[in-house]
Protein backbone atom coordinates (compact mmCIF):
# COMPACT_ATOMS: atom_id res chain seq x y z
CA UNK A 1 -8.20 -12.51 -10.14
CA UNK A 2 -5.61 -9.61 -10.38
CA UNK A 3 -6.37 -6.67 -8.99
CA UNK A 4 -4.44 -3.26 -10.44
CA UNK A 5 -2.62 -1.52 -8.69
CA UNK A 6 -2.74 2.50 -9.30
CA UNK A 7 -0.30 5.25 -7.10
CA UNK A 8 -1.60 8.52 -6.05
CA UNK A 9 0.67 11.81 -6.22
CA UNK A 10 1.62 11.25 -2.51
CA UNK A 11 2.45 7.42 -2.63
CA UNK A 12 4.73 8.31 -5.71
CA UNK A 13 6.26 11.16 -3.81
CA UNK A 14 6.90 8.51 -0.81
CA UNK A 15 8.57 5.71 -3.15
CA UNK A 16 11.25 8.22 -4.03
CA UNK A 17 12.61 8.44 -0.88
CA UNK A 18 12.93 4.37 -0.17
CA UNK A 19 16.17 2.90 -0.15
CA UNK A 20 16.79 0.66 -3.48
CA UNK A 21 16.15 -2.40 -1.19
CA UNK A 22 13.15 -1.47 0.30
CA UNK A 23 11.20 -0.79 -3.35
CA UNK A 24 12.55 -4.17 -4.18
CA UNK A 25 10.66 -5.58 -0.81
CA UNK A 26 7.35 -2.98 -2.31
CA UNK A 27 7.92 -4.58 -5.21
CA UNK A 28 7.47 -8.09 -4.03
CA UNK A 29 4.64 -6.99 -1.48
CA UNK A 30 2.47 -5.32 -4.41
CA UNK A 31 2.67 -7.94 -7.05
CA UNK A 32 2.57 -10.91 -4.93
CA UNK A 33 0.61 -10.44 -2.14
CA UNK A 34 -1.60 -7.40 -2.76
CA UNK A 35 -2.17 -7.28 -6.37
CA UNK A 36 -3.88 -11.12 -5.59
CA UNK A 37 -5.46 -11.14 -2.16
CA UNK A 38 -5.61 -7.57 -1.13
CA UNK A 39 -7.99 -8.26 1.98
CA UNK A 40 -4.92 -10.18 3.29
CA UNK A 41 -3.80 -6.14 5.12
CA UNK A 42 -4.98 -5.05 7.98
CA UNK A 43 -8.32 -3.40 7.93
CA UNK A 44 -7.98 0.51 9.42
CA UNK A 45 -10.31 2.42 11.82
CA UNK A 46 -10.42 6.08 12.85
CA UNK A 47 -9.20 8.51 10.47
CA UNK A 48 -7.95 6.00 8.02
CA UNK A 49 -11.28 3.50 8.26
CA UNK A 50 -11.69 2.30 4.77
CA UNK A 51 -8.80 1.98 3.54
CA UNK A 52 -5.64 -1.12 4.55
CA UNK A 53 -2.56 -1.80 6.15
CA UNK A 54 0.23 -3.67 5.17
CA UNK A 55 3.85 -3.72 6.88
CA UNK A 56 6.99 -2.62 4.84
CA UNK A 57 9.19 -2.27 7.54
CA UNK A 58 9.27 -1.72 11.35
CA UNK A 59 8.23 2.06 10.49
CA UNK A 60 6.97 2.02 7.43
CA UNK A 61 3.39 0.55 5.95
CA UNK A 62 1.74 0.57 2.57
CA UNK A 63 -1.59 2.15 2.98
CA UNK A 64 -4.13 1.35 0.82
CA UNK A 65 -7.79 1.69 -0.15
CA UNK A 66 -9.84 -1.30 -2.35
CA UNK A 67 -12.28 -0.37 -5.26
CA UNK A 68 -14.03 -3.88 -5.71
CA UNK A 69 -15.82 -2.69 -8.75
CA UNK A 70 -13.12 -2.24 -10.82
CA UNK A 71 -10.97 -4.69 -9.13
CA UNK A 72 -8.41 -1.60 -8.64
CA UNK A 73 -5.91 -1.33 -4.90
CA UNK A 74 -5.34 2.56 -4.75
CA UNK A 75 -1.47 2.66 -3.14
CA UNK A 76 -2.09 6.07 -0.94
CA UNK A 77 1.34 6.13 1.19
CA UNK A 78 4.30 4.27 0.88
CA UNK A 79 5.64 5.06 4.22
CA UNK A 80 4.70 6.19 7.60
CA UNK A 81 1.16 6.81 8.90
CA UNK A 82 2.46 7.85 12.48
CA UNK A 83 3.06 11.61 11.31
CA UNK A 84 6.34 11.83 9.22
C-alpha cells in the first residue's frame, strides 16, 4: 500500500534551496522508496526518536515521521539535521 506523503512549513522551506538535481534525486527517493516501504529509513533516537532517516546526500537527509493510521509519511526537513 501507498503511503502519502504530506510537507510541513519547514520541509517546504528546505526544498527551495536544493539544487534542481537534488529535488529530482527527492523526487525519486519519496515516490519510490518512501511513499511504499517507509520503514526502509533509519529509525532515530535522542531528540529526533520517533521520527526516520533517509540519506539525500553526503550532508543532507530527509527526516521523517510515520502516522500508520492514516497511512500518511510527514516530510519534516529536507536537509541537514547536524545544525544548519
Amino acid at each position: 500500500m501507498e503511503y502519502k506523503i504530506l510537507f510541513t512549513k519547514q520541509a517546504a522551506k528546505d526544498v527551495k534551496l536544493l539544487t534542481d538535481n537534488e529535488k529530482k534525486k527527492l523526487k525519486a527517493i519519496l515516490t519510490e522508496i518512501i511513499a511504499s516501504n517507509p520503514y526502509q529509513g533509519k529509525k532515530l533516537v535522542g531528540e529526533l526518536k520517533g521520527n526516520y532517516s533517509y540519506r539525500l546526500n553526503i550532508k543532507d537527509r530527509i527526516i521523517y515521521s510515520i502516522d500508520e493510521k492514516t497511512k500518511t509519511v510527514f516530510i519534516k526537513r529536507t536537509r541537514t539535521h547536524y545544525g544548519k
